[in-house]
N, C-alpha and C. Protein backbone atom coordinates (compact mmCIF):
# COMPACT_ATOMS: atom_id res chain seq x y z
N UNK A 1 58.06 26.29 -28.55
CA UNK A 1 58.67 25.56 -29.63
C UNK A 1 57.91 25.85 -30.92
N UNK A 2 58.55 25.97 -32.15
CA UNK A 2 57.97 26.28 -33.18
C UNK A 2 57.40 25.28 -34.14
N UNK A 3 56.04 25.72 -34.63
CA UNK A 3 55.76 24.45 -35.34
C UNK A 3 56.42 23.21 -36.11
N UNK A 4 57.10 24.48 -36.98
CA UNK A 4 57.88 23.78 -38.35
C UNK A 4 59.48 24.03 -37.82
N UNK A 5 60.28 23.44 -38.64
CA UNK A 5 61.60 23.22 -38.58
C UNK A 5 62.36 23.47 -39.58
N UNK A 6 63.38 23.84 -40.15
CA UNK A 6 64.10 23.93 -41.11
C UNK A 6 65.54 23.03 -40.95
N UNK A 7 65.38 21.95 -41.42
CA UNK A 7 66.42 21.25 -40.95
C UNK A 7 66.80 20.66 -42.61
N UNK A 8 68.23 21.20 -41.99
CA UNK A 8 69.45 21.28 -43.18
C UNK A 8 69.81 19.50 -43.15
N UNK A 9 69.78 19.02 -42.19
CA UNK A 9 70.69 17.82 -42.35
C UNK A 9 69.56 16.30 -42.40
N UNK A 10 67.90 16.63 -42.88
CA UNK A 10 66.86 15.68 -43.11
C UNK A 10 67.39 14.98 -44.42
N UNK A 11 67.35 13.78 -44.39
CA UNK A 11 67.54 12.89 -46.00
C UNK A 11 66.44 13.29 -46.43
N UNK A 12 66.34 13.07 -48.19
CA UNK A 12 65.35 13.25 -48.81
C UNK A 12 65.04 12.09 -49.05
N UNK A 13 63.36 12.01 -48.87
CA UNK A 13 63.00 9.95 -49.14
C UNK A 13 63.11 9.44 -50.10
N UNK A 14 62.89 10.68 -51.08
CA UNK A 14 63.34 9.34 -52.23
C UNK A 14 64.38 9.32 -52.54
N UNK A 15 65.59 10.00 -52.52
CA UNK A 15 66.60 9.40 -53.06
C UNK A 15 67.89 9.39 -51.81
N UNK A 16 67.31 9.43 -50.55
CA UNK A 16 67.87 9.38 -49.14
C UNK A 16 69.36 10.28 -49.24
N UNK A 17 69.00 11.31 -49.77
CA UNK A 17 70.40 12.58 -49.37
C UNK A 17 70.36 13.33 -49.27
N UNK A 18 71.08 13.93 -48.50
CA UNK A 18 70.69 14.98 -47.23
C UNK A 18 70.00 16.29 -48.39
N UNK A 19 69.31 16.63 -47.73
CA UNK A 19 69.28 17.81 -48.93
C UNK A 19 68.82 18.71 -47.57
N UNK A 20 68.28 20.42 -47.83
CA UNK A 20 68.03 21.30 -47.44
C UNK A 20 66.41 21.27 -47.55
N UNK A 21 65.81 21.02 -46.46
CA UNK A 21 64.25 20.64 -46.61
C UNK A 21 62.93 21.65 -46.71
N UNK A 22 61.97 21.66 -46.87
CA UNK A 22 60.54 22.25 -46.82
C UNK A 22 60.18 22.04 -45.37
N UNK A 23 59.27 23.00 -44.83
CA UNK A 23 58.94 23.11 -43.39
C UNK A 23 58.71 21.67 -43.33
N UNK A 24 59.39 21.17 -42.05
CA UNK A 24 59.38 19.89 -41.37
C UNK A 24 58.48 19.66 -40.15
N UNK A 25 57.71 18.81 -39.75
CA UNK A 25 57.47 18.93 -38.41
C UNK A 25 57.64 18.11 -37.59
N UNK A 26 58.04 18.17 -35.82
CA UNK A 26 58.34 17.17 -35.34
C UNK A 26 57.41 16.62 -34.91
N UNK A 27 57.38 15.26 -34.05
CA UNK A 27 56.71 14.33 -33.44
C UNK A 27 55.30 15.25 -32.77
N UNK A 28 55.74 15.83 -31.72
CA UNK A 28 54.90 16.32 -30.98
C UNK A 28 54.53 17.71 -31.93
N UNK A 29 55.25 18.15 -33.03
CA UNK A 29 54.00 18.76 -34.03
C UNK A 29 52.34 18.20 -34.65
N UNK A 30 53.25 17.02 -34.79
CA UNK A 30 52.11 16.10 -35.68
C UNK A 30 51.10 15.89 -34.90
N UNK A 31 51.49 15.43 -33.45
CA UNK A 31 50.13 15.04 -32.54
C UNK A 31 49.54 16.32 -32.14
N UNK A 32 49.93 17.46 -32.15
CA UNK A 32 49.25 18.87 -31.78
C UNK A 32 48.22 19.03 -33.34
N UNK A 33 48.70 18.52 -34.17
CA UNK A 33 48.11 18.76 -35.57
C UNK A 33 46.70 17.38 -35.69
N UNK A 34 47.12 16.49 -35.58
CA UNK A 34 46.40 15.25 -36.04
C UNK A 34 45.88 14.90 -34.84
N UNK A 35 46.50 15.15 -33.41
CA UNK A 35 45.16 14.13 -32.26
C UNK A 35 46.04 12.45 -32.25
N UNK A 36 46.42 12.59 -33.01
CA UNK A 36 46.96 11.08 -33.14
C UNK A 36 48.32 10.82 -32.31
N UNK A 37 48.17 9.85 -31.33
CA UNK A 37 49.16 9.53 -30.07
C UNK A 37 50.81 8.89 -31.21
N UNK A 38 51.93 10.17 -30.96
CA UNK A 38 52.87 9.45 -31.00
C UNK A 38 53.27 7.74 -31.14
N UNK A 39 52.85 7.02 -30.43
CA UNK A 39 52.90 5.67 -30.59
C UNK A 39 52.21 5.38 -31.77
N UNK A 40 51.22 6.05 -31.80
CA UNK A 40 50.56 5.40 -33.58
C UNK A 40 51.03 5.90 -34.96
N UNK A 41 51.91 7.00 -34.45
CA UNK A 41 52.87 7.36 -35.67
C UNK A 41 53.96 6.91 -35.90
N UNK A 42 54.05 6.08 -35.21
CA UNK A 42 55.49 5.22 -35.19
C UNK A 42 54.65 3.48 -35.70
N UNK A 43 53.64 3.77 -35.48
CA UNK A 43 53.41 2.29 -36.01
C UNK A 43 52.81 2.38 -37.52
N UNK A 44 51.89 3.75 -37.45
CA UNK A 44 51.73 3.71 -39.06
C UNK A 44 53.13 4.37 -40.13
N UNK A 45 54.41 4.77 -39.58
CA UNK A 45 55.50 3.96 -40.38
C UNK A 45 55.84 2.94 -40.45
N UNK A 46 55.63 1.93 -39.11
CA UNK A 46 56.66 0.45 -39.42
C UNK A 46 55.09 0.60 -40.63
N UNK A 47 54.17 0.38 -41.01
CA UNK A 47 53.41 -0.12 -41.76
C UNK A 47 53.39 0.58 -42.96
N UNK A 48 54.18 2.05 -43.68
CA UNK A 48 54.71 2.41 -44.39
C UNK A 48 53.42 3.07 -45.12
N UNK A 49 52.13 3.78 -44.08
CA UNK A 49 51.64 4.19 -44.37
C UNK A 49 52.39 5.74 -44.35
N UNK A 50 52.93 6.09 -43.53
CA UNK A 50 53.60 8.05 -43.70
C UNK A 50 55.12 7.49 -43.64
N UNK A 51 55.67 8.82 -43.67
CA UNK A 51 57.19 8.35 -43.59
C UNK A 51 57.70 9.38 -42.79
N UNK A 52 59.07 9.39 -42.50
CA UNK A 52 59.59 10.69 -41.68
C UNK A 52 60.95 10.56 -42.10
N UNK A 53 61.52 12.08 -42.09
CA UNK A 53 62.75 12.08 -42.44
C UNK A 53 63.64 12.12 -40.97
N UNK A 54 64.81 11.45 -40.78
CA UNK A 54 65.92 11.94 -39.59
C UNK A 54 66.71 13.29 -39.78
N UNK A 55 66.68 13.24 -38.57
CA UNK A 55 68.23 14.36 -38.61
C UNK A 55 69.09 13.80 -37.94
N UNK A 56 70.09 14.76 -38.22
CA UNK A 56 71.83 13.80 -37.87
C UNK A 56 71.73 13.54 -35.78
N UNK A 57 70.80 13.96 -35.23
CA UNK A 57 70.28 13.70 -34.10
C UNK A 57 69.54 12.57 -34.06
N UNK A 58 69.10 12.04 -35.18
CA UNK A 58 68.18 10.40 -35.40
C UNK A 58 66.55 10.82 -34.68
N UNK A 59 66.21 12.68 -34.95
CA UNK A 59 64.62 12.95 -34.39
C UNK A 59 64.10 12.75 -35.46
N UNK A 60 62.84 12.26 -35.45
CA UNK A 60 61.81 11.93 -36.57
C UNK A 60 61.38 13.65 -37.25
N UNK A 61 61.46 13.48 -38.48
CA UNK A 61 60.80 15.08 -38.98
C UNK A 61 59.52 14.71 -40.27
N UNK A 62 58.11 15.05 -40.38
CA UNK A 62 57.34 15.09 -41.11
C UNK A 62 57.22 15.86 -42.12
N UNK A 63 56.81 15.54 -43.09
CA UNK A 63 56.22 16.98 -44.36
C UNK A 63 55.26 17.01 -43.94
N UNK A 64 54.97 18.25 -44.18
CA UNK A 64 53.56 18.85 -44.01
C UNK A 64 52.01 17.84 -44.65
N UNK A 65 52.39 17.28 -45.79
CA UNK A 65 51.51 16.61 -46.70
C UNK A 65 51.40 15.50 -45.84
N UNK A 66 51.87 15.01 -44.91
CA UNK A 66 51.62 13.74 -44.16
C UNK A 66 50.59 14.12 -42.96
N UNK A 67 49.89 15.35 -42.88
CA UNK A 67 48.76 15.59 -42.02
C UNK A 67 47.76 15.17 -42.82
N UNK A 68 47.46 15.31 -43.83
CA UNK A 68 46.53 14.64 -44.63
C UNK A 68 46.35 12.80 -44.60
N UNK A 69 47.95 12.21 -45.20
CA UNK A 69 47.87 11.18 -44.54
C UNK A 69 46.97 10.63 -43.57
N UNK A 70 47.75 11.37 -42.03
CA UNK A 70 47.47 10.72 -41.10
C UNK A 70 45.63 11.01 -41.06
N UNK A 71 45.49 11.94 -40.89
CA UNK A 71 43.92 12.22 -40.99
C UNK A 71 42.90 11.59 -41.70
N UNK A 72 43.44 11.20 -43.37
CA UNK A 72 42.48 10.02 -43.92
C UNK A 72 42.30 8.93 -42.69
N UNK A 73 44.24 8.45 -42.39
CA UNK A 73 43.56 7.12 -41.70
C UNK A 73 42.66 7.31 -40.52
N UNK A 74 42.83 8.49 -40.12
CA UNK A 74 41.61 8.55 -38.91
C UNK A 74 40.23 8.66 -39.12
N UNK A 75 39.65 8.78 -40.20
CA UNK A 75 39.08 8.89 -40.93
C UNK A 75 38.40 7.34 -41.06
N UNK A 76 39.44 6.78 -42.03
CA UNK A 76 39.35 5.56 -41.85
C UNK A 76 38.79 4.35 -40.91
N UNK A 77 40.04 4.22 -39.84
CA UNK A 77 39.30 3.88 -38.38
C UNK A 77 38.00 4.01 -38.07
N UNK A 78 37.80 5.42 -38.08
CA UNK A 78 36.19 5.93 -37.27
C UNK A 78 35.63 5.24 -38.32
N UNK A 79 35.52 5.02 -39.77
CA UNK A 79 34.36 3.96 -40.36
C UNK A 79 34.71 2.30 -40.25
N UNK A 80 35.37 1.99 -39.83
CA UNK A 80 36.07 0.79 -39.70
C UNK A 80 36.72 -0.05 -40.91
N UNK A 81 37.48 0.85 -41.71
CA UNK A 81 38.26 0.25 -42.73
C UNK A 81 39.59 0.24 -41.95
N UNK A 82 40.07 -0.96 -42.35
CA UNK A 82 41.16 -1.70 -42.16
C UNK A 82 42.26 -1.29 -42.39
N UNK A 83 43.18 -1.20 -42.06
CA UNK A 83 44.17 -0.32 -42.08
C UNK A 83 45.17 -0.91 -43.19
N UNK A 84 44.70 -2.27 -43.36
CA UNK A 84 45.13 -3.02 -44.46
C UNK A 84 44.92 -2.50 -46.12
N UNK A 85 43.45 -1.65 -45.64
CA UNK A 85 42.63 -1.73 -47.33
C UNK A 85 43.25 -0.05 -47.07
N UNK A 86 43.65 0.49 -45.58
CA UNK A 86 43.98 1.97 -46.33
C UNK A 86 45.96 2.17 -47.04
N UNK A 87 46.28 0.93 -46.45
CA UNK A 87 47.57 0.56 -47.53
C UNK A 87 47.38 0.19 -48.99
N UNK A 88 46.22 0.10 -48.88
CA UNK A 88 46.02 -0.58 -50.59
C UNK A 88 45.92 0.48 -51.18
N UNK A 89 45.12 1.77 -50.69
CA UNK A 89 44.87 2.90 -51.12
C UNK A 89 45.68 3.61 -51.36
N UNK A 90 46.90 3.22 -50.09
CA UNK A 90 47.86 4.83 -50.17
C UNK A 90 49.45 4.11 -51.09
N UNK A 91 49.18 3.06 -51.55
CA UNK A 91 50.03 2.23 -52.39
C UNK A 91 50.51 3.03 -53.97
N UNK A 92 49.10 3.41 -54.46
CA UNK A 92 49.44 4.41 -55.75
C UNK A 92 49.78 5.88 -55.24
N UNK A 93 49.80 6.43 -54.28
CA UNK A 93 50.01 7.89 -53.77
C UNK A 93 51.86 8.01 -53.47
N UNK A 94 52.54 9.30 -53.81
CA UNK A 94 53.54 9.60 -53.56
C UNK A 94 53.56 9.60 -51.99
N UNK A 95 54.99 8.82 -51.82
CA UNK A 95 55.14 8.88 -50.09
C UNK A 95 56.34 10.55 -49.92
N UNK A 96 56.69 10.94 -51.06
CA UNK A 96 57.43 12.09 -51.00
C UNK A 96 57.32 13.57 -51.59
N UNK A 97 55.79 13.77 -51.91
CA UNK A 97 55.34 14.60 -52.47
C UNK A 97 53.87 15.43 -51.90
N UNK A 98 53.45 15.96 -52.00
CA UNK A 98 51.76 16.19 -52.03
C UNK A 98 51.19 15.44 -53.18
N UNK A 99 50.07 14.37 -52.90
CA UNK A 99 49.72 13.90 -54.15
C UNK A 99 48.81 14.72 -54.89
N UNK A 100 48.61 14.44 -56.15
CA UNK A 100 48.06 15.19 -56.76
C UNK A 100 46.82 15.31 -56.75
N UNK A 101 45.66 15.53 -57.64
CA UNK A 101 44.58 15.65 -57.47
C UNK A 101 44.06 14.77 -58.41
N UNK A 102 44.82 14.01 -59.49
CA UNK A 102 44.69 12.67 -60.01
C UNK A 102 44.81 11.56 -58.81
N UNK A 103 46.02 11.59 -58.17
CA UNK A 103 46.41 10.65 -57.13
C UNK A 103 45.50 10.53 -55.85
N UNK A 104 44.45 11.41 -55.76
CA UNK A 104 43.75 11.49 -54.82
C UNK A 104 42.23 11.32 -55.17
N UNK A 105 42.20 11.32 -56.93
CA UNK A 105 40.51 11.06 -57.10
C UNK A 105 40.97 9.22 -57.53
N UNK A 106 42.11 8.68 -57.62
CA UNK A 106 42.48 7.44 -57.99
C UNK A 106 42.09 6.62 -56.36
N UNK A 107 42.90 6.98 -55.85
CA UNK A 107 42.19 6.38 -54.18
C UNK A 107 40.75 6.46 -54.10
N UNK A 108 40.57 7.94 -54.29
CA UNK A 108 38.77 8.16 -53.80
C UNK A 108 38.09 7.21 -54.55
N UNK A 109 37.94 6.21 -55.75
CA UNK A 109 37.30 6.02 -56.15
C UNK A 109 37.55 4.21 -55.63
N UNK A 110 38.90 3.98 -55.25
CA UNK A 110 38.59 2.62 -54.65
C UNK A 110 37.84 2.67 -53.29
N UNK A 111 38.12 3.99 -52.86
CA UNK A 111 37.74 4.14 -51.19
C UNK A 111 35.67 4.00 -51.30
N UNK A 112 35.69 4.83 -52.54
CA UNK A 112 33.96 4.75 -52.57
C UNK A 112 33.49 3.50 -53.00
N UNK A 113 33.98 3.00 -53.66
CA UNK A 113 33.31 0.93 -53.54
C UNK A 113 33.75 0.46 -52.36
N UNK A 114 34.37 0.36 -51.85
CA UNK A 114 34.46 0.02 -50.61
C UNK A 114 33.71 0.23 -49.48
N UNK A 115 33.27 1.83 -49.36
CA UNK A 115 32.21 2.46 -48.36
C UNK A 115 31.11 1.95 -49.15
N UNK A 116 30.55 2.12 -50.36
CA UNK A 116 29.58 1.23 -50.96
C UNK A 116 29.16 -0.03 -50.32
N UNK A 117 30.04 -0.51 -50.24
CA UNK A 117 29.87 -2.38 -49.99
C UNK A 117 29.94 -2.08 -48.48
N UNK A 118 30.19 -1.49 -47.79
CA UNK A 118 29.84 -1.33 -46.15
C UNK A 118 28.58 -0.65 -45.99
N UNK A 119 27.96 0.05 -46.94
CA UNK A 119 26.76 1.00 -46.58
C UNK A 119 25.54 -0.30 -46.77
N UNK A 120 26.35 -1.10 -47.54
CA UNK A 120 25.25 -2.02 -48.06
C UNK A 120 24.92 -3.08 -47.27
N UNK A 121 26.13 -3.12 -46.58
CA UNK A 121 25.78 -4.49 -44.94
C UNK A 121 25.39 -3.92 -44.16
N UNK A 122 26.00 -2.81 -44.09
CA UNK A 122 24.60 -1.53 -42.87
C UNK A 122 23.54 -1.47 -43.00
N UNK A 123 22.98 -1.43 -44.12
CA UNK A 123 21.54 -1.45 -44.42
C UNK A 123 20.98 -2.91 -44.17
N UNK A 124 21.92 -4.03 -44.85
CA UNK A 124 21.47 -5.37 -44.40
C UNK A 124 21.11 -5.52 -42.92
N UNK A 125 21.98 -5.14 -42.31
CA UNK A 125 21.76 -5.97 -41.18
C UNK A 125 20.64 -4.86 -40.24
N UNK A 126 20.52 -3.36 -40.45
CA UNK A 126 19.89 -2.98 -40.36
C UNK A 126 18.21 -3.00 -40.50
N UNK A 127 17.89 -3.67 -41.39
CA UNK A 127 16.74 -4.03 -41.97
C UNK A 127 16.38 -5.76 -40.98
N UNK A 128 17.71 -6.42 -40.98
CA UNK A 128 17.11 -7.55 -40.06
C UNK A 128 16.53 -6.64 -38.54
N UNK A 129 17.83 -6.33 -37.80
CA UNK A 129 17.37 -5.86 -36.73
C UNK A 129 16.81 -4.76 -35.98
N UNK A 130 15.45 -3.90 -36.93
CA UNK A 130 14.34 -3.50 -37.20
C UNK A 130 13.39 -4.95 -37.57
N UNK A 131 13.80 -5.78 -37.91
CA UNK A 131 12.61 -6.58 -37.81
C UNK A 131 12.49 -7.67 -36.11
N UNK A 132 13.84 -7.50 -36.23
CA UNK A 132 13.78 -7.78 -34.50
C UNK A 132 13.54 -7.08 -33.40
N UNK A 133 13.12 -6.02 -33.62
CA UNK A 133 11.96 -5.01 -32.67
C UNK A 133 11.20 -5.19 -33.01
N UNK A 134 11.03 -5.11 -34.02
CA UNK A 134 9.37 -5.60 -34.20
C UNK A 134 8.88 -6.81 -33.48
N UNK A 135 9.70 -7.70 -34.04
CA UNK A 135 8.73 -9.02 -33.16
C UNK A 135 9.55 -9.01 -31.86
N UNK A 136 10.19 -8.38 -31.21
CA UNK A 136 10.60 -8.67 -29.82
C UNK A 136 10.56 -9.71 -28.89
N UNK A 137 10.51 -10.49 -29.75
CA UNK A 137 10.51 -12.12 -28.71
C UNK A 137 11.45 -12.69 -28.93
N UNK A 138 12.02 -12.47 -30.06
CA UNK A 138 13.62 -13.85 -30.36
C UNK A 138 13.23 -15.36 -30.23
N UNK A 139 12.14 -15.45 -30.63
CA UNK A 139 11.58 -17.15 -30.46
C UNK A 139 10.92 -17.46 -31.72
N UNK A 140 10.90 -16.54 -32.96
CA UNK A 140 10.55 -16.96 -34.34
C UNK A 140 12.07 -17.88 -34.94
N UNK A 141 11.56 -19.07 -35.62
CA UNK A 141 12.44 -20.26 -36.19
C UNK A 141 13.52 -19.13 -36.98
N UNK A 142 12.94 -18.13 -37.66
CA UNK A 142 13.14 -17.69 -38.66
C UNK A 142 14.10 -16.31 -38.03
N UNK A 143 14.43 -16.25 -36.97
CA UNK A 143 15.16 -15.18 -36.42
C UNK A 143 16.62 -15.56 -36.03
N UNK A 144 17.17 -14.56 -37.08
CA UNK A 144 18.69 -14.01 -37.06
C UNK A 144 19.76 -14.20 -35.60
N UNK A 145 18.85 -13.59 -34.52
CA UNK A 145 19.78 -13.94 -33.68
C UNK A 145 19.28 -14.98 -32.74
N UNK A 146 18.41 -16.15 -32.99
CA UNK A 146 17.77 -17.32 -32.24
C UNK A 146 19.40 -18.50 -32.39
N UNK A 147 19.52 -18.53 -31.51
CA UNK A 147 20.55 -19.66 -31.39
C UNK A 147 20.41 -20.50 -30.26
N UNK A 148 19.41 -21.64 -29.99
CA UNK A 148 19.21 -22.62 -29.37
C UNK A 148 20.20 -23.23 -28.75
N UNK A 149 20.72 -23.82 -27.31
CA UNK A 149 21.98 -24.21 -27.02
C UNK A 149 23.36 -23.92 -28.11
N UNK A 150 23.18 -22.71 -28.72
CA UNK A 150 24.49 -22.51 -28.86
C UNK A 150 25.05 -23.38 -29.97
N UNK A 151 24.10 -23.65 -30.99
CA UNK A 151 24.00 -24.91 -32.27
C UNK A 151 25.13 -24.53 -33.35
N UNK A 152 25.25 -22.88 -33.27
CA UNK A 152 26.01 -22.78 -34.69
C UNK A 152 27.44 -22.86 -34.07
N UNK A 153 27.50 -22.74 -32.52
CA UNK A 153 29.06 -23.04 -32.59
C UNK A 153 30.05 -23.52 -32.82
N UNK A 154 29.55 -24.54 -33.57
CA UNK A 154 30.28 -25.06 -34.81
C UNK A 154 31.65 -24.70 -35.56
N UNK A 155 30.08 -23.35 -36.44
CA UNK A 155 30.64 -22.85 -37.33
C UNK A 155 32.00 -21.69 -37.30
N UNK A 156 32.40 -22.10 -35.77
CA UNK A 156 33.28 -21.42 -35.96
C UNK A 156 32.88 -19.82 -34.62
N UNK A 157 34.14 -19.11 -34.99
CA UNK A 157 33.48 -17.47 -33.91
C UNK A 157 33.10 -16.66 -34.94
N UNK A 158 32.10 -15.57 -33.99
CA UNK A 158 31.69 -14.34 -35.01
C UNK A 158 30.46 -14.95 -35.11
N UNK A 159 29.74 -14.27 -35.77
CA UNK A 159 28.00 -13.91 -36.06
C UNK A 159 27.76 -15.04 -37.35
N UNK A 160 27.09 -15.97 -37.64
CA UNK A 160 26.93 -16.76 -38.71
C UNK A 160 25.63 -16.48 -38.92
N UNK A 161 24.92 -15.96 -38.86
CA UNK A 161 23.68 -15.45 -39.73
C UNK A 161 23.60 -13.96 -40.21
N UNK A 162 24.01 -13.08 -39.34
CA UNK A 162 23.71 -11.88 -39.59
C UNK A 162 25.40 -11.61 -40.32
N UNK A 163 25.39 -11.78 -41.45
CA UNK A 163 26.84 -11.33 -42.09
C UNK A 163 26.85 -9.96 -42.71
């Protein structure tokens, strides 16, 4: 089967009519390309992170520029940004074009405060627990992960000291 496709009868996304398309690729292109399981390309459209065009068969067809897409978000994932904050990102980017190289230093620069402010709780919490090898007892008043019967459960789930 051939990578790309030439399919005459794909809508165009932005103005949804049929037009005569640019190499297309199908489903099982994309996952030979990206690693990324079919099922998650169908969910990062319902979430309107990539898009796909139909054919008069109703098969999903990709642009090429949506390997990039998908690859930021994998990208993404592996640092643990939210798939929420990579909609925020891909919000100013053309969903029907290659973005540009304005449209792509405009993301990069929300994406780098963001990795900023994660490098910076890495280091936080890093710096506590290096000090918790050090004292290796977990019985200083003053230690991060000392939780006596279970006192802060309170406050709720999740970690309440080490934020």
């Amino acid at each position: 089967m051939s990578e790309t496709r030439k399919d005459t009868e794909a809508l165009d996304l932005a103005q949804g009519q049929p037009h005569i398309s640019d190499e297309l690729l199908t489903v099982s292109d994309m996952v030979r390309r990206t690693g990324v399981a079919a099922s998650a390309l169908r969910f990062y459209e319902e979430l309107e992170l990539i898009a796909a065009v139909r054919t008069a068969g109703n098969q999903r067809r990709y642009a090429r520029h949506m390997i990039r897409r998908v690859s930021l978000i994998s990208v993404a994932k592996r640092l643990g940004i939210p798939l929420s904050d990579v909609q925020d990102a891909f919000a100013d980017l053309p969903r029907d074009a290659t973005p540009s190289q304005e449209d792509w230093q405009r993301a990069s620069r929300r994406w780098k405060r963001t990795l900023e402010e994660r490098r910076r709780g890495i280091e936080r919490l890093e710096h506590e627990l290096m000090g918790c090898i050090g004292c290796g007892c977990l019985s200083m008043k003053a230690c991060g992960l000392l939780n006596p019967d279970d006192a802060l459960a309170g406050g709720g789930a999740g970690p309440r000291r080490l934020n």
